[in-house]
N, C-alpha and C. Protein backbone atom coordinates (compact mmCIF):
# COMPACT_ATOMS: atom_id res chain seq x y z
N UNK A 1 -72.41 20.86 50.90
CA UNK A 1 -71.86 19.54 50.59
C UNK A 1 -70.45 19.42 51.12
N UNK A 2 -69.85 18.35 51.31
CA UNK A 2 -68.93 17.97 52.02
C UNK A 2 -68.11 16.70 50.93
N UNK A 3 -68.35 16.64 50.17
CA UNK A 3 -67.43 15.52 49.16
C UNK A 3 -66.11 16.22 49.22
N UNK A 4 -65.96 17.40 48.67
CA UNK A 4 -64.50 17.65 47.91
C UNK A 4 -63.99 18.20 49.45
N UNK A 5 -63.00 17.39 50.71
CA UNK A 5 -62.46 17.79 51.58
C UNK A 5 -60.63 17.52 51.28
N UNK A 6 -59.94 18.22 52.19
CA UNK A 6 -58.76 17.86 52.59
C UNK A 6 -58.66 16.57 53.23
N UNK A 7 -57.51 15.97 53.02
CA UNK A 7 -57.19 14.70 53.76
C UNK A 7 -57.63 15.02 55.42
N UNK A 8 -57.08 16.08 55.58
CA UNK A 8 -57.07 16.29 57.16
C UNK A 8 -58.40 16.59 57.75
N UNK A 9 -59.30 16.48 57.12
CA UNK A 9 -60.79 16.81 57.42
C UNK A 9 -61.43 15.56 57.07
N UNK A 10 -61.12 14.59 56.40
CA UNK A 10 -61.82 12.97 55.82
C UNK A 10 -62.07 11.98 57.08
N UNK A 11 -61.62 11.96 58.61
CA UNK A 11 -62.25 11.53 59.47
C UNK A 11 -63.12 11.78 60.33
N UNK A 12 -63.34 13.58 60.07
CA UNK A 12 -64.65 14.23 60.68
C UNK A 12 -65.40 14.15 60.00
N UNK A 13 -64.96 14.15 59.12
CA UNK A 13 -66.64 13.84 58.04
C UNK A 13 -67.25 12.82 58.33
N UNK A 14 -66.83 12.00 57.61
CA UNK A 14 -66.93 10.45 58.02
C UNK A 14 -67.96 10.27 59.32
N UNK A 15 -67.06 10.75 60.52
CA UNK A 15 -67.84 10.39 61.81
C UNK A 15 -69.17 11.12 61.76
N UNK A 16 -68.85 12.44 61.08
CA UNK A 16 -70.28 13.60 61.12
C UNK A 16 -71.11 12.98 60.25
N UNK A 17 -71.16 12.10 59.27
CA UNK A 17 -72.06 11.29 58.60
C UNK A 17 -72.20 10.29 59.39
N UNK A 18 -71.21 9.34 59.82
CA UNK A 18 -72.14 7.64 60.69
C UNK A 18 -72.76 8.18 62.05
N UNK A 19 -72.56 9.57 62.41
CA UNK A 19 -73.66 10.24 63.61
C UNK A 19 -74.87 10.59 63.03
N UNK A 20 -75.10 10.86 61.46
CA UNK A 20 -76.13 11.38 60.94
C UNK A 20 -76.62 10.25 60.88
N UNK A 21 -76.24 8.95 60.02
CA UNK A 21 -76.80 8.18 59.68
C UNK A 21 -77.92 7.29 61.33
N UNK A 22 -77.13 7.66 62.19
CA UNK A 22 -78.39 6.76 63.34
C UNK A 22 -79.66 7.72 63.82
N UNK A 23 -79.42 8.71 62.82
CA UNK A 23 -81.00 9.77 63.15
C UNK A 23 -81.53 9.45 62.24
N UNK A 24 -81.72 8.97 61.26
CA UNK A 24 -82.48 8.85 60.40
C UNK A 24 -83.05 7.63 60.21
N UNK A 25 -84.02 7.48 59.43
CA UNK A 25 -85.52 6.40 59.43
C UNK A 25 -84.63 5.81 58.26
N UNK A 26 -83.14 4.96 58.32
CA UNK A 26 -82.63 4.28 57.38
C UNK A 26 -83.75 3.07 56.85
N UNK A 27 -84.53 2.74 57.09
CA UNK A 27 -85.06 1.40 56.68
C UNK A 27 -85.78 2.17 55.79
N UNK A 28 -86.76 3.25 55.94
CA UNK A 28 -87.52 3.92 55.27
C UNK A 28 -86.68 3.96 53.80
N UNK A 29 -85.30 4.55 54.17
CA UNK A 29 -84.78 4.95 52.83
C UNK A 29 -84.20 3.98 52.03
N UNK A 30 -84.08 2.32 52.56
CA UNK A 30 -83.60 1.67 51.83
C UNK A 30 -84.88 0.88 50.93
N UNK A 31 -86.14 1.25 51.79
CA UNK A 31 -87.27 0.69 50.75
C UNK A 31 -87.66 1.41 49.81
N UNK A 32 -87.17 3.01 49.75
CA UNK A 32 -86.99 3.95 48.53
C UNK A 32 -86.23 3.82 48.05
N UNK A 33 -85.48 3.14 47.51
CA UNK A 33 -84.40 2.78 46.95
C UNK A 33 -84.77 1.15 46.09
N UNK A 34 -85.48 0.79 47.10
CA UNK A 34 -85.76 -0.67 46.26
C UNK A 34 -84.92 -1.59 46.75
N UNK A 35 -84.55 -1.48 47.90
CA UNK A 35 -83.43 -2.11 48.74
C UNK A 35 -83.94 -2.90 50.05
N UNK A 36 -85.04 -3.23 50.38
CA UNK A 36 -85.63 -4.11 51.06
C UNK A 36 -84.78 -5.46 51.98
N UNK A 37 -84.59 -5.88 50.66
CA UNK A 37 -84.25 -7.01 50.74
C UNK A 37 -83.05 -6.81 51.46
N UNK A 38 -81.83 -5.69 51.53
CA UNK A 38 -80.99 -5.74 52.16
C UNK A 38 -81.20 -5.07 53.41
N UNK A 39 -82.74 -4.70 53.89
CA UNK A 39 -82.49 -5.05 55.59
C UNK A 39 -82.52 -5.71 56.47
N UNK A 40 -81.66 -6.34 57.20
CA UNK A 40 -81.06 -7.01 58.00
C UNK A 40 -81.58 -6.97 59.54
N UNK A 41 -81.49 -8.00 60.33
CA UNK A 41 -81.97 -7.96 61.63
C UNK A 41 -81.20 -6.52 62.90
N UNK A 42 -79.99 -6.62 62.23
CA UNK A 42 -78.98 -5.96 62.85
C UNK A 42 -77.61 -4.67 61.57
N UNK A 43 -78.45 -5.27 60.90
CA UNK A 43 -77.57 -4.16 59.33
C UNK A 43 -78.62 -4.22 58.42
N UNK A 44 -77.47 -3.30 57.31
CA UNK A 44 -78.27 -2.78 56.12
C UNK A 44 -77.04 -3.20 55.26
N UNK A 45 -77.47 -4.04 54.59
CA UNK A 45 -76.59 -4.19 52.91
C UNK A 45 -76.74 -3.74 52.09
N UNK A 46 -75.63 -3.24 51.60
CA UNK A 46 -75.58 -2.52 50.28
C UNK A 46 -74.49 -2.95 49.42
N UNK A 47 -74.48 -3.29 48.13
CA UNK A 47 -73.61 -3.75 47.20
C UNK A 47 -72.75 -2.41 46.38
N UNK A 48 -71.82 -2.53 46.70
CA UNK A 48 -70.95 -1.12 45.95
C UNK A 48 -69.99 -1.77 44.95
N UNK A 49 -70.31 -1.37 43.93
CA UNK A 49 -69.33 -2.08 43.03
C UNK A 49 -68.82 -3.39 43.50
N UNK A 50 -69.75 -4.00 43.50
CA UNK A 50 -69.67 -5.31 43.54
C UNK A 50 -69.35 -6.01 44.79
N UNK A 51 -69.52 -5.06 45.83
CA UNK A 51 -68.77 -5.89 47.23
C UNK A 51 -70.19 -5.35 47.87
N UNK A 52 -70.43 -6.65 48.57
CA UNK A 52 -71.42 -6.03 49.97
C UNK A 52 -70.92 -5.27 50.84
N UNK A 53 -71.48 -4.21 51.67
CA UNK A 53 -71.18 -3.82 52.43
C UNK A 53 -72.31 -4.02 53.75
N UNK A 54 -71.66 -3.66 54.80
CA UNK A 54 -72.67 -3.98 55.93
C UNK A 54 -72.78 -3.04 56.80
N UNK A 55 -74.01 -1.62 57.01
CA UNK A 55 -73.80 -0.84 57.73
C UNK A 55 -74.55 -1.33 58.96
N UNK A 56 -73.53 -1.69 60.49
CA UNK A 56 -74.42 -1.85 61.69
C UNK A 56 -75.24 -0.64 61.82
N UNK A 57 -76.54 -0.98 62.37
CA UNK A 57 -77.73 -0.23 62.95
C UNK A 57 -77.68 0.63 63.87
N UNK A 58 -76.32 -0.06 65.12
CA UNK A 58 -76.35 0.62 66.21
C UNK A 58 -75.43 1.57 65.84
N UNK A 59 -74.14 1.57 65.35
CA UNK A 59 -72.88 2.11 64.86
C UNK A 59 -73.20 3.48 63.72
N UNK A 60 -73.72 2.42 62.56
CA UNK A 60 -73.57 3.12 61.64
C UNK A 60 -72.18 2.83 61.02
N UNK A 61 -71.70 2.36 61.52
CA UNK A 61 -70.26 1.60 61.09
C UNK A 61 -70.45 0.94 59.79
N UNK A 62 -69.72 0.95 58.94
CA UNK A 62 -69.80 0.72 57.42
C UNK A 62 -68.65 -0.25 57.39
N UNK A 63 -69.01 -1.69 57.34
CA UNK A 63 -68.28 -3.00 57.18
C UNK A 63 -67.58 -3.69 55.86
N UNK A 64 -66.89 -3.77 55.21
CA UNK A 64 -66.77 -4.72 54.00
C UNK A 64 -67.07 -6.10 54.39
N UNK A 65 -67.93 -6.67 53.63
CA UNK A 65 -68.46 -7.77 54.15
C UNK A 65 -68.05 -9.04 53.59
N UNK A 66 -67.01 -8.87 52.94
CA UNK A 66 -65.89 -9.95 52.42
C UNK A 66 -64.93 -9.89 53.43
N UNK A 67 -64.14 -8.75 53.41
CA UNK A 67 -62.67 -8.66 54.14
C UNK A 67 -63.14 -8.57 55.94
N UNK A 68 -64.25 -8.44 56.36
CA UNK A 68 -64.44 -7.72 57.40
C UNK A 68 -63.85 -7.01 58.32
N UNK A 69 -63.25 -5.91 57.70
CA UNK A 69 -62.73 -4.70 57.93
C UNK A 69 -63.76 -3.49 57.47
N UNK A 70 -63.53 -2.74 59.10
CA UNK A 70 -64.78 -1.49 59.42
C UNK A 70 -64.13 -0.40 59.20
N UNK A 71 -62.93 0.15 58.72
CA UNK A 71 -62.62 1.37 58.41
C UNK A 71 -62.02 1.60 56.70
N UNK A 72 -63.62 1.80 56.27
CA UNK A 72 -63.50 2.07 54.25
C UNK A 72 -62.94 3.52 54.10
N UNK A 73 -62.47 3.31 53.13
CA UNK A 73 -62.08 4.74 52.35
C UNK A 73 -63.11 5.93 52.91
N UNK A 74 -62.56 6.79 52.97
CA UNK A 74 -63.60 8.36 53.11
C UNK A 74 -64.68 8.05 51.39
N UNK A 75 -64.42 7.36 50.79
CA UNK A 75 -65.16 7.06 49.08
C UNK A 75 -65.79 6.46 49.14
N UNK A 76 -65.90 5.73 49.94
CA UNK A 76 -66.58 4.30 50.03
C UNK A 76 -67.70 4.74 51.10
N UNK A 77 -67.37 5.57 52.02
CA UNK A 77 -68.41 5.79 52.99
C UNK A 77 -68.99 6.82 52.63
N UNK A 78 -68.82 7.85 52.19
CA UNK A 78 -69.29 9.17 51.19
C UNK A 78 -70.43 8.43 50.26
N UNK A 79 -69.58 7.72 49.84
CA UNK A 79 -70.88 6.99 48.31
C UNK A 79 -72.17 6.33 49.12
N UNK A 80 -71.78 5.44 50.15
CA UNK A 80 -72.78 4.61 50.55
C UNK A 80 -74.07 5.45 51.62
N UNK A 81 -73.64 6.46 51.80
CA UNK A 81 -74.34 7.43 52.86
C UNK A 81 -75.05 7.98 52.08
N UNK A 82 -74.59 9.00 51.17
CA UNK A 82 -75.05 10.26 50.26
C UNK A 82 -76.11 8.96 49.81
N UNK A 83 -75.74 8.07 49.41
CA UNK A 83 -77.22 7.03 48.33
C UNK A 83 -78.72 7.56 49.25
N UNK A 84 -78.72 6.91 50.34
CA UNK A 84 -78.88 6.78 51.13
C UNK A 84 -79.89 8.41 51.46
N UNK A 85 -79.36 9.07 51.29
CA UNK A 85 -79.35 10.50 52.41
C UNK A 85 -80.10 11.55 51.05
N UNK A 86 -79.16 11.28 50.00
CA UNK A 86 -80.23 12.24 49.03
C UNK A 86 -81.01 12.09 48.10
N UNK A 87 -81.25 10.57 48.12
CA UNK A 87 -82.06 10.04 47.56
C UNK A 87 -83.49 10.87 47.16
N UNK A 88 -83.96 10.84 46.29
CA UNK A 88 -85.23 11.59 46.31
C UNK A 88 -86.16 11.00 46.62
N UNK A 89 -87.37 11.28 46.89
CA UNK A 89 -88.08 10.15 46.88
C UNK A 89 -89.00 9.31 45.33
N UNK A 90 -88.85 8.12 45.87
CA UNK A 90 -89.35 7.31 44.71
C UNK A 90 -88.52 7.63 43.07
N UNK A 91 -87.16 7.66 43.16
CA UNK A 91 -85.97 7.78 42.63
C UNK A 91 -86.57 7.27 41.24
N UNK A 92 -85.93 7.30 39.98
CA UNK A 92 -86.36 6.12 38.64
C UNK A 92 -85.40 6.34 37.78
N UNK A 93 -84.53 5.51 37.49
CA UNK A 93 -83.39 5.65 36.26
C UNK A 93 -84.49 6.18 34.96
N UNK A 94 -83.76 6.97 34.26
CA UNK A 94 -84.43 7.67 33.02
C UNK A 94 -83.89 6.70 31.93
N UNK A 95 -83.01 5.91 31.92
CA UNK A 95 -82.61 5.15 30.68
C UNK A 95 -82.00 5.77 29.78
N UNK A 96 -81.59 6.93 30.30
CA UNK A 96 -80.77 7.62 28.92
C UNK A 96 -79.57 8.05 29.70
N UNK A 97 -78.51 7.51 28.47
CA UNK A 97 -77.34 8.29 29.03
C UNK A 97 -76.79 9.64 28.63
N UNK A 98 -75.99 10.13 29.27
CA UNK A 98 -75.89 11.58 29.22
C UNK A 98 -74.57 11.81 29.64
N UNK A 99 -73.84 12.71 29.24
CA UNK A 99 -72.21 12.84 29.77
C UNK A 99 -72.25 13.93 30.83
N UNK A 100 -71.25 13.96 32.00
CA UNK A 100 -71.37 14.65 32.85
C UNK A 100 -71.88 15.87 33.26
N UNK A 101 -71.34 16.79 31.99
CA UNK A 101 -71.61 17.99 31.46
C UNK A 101 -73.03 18.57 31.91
N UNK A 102 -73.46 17.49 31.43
CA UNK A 102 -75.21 17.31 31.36
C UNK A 102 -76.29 16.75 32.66
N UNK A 103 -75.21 16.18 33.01
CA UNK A 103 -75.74 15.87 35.05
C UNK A 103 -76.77 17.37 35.35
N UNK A 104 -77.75 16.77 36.08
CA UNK A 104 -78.42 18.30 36.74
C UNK A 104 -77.30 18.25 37.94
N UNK A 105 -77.35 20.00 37.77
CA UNK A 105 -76.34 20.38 38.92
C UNK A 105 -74.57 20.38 38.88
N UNK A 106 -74.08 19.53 38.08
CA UNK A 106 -73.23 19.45 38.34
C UNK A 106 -72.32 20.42 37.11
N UNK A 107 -73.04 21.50 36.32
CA UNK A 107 -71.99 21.98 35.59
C UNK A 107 -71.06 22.72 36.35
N UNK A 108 -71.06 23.54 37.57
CA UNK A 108 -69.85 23.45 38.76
C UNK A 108 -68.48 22.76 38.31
N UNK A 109 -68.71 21.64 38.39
CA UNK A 109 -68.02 20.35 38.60
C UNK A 109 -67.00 20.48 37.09
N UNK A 110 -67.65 20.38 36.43
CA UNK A 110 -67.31 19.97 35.16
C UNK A 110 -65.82 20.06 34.77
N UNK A 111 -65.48 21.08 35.12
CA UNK A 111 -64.23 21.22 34.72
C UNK A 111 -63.50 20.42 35.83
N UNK A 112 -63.23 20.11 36.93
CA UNK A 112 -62.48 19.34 37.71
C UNK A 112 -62.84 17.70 37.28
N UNK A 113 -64.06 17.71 37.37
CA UNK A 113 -63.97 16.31 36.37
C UNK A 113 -63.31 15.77 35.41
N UNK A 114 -63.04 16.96 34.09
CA UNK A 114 -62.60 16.65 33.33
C UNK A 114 -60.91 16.35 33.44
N UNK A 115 -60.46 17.08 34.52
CA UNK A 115 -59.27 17.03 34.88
C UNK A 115 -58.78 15.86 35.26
N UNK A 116 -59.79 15.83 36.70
CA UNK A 116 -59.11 14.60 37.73
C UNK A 116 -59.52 13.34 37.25
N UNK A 117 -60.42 13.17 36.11
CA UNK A 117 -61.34 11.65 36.39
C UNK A 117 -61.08 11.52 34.33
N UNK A 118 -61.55 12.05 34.11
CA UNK A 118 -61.36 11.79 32.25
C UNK A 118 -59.94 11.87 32.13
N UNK A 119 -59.38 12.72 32.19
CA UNK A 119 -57.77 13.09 31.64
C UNK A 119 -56.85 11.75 32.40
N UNK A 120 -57.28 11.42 33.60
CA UNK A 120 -56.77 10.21 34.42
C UNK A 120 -56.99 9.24 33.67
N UNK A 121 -58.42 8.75 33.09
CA UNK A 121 -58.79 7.42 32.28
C UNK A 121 -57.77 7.17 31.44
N UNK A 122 -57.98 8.39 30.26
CA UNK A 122 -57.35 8.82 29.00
C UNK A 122 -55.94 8.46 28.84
N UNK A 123 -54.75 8.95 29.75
CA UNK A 123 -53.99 8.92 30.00
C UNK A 123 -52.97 8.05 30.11
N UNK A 124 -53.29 7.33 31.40
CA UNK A 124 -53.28 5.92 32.12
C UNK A 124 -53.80 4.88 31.19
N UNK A 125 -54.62 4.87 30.03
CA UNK A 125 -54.90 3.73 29.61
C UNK A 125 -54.22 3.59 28.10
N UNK A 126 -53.66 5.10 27.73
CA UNK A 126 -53.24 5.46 26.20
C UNK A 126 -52.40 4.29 26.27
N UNK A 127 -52.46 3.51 24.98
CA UNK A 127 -51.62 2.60 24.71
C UNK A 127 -51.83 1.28 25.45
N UNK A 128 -52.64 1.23 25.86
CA UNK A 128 -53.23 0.25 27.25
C UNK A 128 -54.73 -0.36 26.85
N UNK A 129 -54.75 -0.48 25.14
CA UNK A 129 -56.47 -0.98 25.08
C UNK A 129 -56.92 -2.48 25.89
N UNK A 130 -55.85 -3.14 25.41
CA UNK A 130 -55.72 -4.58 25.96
C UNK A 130 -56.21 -4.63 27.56
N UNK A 131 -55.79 -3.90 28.11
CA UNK A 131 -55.30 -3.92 29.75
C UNK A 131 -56.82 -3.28 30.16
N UNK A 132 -57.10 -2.21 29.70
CA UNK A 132 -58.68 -1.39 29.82
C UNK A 132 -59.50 -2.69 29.74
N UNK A 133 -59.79 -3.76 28.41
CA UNK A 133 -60.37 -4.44 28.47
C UNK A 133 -60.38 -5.65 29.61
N UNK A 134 -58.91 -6.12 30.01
CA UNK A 134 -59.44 -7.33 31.02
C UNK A 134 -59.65 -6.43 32.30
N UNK A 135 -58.93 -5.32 32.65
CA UNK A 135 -59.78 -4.56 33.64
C UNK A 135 -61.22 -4.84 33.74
N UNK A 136 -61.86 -4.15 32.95
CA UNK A 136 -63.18 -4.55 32.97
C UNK A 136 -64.05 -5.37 33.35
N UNK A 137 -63.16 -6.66 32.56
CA UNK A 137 -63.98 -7.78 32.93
C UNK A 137 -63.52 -8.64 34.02
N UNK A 138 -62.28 -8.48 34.55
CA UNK A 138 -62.09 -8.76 36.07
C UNK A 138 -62.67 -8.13 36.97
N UNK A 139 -63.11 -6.97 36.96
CA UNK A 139 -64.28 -6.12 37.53
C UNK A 139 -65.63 -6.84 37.70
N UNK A 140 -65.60 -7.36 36.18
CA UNK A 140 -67.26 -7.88 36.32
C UNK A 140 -68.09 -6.86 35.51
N UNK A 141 -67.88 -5.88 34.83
CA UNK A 141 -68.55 -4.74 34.30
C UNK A 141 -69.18 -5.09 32.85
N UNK A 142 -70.23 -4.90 32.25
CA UNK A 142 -70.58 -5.16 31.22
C UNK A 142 -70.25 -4.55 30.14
N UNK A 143 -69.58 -5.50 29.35
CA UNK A 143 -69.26 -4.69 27.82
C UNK A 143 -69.85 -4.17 26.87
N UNK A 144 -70.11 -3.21 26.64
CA UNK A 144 -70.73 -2.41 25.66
C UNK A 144 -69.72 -2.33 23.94
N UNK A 145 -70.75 -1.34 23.53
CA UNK A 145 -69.91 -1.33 21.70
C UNK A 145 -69.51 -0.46 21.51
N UNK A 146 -69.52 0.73 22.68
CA UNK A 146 -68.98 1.86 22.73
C UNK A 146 -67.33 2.10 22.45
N UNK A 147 -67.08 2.77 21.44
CA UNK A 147 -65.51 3.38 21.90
C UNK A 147 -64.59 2.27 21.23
N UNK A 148 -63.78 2.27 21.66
CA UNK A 148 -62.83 1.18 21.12
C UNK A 148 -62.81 -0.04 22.04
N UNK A 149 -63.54 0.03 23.38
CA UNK A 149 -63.95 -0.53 24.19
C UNK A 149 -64.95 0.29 25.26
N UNK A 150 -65.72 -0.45 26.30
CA UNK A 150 -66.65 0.64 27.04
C UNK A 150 -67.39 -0.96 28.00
N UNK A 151 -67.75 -0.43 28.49
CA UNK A 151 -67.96 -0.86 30.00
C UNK A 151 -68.93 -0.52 30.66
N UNK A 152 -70.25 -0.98 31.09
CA UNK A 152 -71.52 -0.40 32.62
C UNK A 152 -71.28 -0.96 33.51
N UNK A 153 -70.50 0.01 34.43
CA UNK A 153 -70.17 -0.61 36.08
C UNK A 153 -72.02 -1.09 36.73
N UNK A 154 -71.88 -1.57 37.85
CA UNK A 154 -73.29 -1.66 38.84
C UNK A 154 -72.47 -1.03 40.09
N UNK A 155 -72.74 0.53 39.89
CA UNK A 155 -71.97 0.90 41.25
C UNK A 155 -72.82 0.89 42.35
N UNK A 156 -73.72 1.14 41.75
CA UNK A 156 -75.19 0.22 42.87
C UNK A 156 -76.06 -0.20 42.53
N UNK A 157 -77.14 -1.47 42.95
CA UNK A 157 -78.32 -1.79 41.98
C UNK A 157 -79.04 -0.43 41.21
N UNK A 158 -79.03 0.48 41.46
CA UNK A 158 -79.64 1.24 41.49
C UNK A 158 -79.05 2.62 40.16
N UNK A 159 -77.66 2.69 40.39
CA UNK A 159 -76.93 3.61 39.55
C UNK A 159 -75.69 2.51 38.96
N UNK A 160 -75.92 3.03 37.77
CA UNK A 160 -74.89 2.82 36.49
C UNK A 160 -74.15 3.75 35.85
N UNK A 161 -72.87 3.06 36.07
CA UNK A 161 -72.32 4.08 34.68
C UNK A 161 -71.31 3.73 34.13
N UNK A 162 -71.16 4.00 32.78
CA UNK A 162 -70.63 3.43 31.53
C UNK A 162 -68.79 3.85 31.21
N UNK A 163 -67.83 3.71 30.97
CA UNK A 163 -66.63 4.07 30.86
C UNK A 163 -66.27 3.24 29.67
N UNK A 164 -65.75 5.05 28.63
CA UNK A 164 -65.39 4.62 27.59
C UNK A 164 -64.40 5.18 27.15
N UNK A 165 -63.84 4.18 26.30
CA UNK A 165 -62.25 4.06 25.79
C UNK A 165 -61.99 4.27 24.48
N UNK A 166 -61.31 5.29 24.09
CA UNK A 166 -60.51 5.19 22.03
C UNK A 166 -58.85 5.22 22.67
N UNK A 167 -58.47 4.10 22.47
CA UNK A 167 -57.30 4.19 22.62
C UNK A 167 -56.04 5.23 20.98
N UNK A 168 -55.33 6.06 21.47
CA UNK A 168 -54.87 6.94 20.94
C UNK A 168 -54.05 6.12 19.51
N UNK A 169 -53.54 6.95 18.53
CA UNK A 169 -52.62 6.38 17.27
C UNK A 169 -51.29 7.78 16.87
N UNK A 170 -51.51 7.56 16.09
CA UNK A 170 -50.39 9.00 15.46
C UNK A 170 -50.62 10.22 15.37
N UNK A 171 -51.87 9.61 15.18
CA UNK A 171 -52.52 11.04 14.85
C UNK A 171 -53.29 11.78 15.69
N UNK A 172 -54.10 11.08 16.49
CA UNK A 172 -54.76 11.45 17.79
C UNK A 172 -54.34 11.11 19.42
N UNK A 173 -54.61 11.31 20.11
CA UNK A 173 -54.20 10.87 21.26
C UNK A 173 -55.93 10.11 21.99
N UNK A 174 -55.11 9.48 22.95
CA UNK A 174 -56.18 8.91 23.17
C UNK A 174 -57.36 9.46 23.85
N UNK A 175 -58.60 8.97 24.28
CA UNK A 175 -59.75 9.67 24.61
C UNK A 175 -60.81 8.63 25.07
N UNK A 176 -61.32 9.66 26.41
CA UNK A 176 -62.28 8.49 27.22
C UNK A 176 -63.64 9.56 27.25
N UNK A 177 -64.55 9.09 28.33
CA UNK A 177 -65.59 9.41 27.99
C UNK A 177 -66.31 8.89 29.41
N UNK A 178 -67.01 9.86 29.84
CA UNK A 178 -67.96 8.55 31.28
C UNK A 178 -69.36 9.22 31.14
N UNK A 179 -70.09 8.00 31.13
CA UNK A 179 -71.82 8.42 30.83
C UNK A 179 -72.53 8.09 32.28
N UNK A 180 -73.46 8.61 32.08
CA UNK A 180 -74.47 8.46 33.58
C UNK A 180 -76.25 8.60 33.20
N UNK A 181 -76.48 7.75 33.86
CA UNK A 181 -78.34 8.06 33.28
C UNK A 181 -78.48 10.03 34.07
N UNK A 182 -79.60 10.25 33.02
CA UNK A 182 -80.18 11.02 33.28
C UNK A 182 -80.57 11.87 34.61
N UNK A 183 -81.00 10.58 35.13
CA UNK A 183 -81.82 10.75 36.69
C UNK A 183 -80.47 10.86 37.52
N UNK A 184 -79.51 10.51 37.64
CA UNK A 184 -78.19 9.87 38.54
C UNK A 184 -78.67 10.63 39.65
N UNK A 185 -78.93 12.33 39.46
CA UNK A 185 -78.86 13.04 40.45
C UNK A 185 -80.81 12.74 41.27
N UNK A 186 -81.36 11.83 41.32
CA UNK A 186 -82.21 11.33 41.87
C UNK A 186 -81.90 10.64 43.04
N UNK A 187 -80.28 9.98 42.77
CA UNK A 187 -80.17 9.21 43.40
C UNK A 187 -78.73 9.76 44.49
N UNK A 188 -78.53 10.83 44.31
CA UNK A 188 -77.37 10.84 45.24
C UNK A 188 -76.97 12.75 44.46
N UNK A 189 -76.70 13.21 45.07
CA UNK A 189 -75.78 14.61 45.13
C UNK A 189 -74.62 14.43 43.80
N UNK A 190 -74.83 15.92 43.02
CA UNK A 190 -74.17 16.20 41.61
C UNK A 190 -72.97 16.02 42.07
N UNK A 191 -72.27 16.30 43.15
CA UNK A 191 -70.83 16.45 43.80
C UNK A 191 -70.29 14.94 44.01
N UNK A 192 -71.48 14.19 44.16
CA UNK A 192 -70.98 13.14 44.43
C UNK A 192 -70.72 12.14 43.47
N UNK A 193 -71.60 12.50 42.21
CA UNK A 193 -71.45 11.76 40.64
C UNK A 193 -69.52 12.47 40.82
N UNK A 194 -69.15 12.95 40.54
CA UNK A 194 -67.62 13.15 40.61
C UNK A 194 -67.32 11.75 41.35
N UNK A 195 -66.94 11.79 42.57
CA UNK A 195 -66.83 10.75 43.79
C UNK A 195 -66.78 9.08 42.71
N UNK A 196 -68.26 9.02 42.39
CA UNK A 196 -68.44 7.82 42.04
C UNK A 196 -67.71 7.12 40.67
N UNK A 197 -67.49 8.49 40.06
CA UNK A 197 -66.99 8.10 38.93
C UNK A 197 -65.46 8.03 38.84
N UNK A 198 -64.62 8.31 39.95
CA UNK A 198 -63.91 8.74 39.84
C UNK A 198 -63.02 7.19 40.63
N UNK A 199 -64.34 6.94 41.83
CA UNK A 199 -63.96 5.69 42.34
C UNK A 199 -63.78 4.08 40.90
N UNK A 200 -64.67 4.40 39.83
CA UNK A 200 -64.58 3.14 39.03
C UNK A 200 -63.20 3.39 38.02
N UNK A 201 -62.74 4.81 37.92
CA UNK A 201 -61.26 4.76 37.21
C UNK A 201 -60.55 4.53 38.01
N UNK A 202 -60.49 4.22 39.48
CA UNK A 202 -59.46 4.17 39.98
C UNK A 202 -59.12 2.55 40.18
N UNK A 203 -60.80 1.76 40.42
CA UNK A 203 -60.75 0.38 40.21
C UNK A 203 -60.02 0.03 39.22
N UNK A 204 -60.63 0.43 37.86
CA UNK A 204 -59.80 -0.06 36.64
C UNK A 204 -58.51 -0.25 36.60
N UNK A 205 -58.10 1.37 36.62
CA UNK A 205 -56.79 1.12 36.91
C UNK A 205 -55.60 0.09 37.77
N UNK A 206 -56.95 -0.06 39.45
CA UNK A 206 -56.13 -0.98 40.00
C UNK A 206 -55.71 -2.59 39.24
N UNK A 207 -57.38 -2.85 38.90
CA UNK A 207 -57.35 -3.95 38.11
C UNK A 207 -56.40 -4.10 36.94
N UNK A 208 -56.01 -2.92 36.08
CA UNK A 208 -55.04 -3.19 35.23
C UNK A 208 -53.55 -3.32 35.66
N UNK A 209 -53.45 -2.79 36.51
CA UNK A 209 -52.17 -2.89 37.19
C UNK A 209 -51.35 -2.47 36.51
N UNK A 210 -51.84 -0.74 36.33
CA UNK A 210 -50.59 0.71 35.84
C UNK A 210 -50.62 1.58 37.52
């Protein structure tokens, strides 16, 4: 796997994936996915947290299809590939959520998760319930009853996941939480549930504007 790189290695990757991506039977994998509808005469759409994206056919070039600008984050192109690439076949959300911990594959991970992506939520939002909440919903994310607040991103039709909030008091400090169905790793690489989750705290955050 190739998720966790150095800055100085994030444009070979990149290219070593949109070279992978024109060998492969992409149409095949977007009708395993349940994604049909986003193939295109000349692209493939895909909705990432809420923005279309547009990968050309010939390129492999990965478009924002609002801003139309072709050079996304190394996160943005990581997420939209890996969907794509490790998909299993005939994928199925399990409907249950489950905390990272519990991801197949990813107990590895766990502890850098908890570092870079929970302790970041936690942190950044202590004292910040207000701000967590219109985050959210300037996002567009669905509110749940979780937590002192909580949230189900659509980081793709396909994968969800939930971000939750106890904002801290005197006595405790504050405390977050990120859930994921069951299956997640059906749909994309344990290394990359990090990636994804890590991309919707960073939205929030932008959206709250800390």
């Amino acid at each position: 796997m190739d998720v966790m790189k150095t800055p100085d290695n994030y444009l070979e990757v990149c290219e070593l994936w949109r070279k992978k991506f024109l060998t492969w039977d992409y149409e095949k994998m977007m009708k395993n996915l349940n994604m049909d509808d986003g193939i295109k005469e000349d692209h493939l759409e895909i909705v990432y947290f809420g923005i279309p994206y547009y990968i050309d056919k010939t390129s492999g070039i990965i478009t924002n299809a609002v801003t139309n600008e072709a050079n996304q984050s190394f996160e943005t192109q990581m997420a939209i590939y890996h969907l794509l690439y490790y998909a299993k076949e005939n994928p199925i959300n399990a409907k249950e959520w489950i905390p990272f911990r519990q991801v197949e594959g990813a107990g590895i991970f766990d502890g850098a998760f908890q570092k870079t992506v929970i302790e970041l939520l936690s942190k950044t939002f202590s004292g910040h319930l207000s701000e967590f909440i219109k985050a959210g919903e300037k996002l567009g994310f669905i509110r749940t009853k979780h937590g002192d607040a909580g949230f189900i991103a659509d980081v793709f039709r396909c994968v969800q996941i939930e971000f939750i909030f106890w904002d801290g008091d005197d006595e405790y400090p504050a405390n977050a939480n990120i859930l994921f169905d069951k299956n997640i790793t059906q749909f994309t690489h344990a290394e990359t549930v990090v990636l994804l989750a890590s991309e919707g705290v960073k939205k929030l955050i932008e959206a709250a504007g800390l």
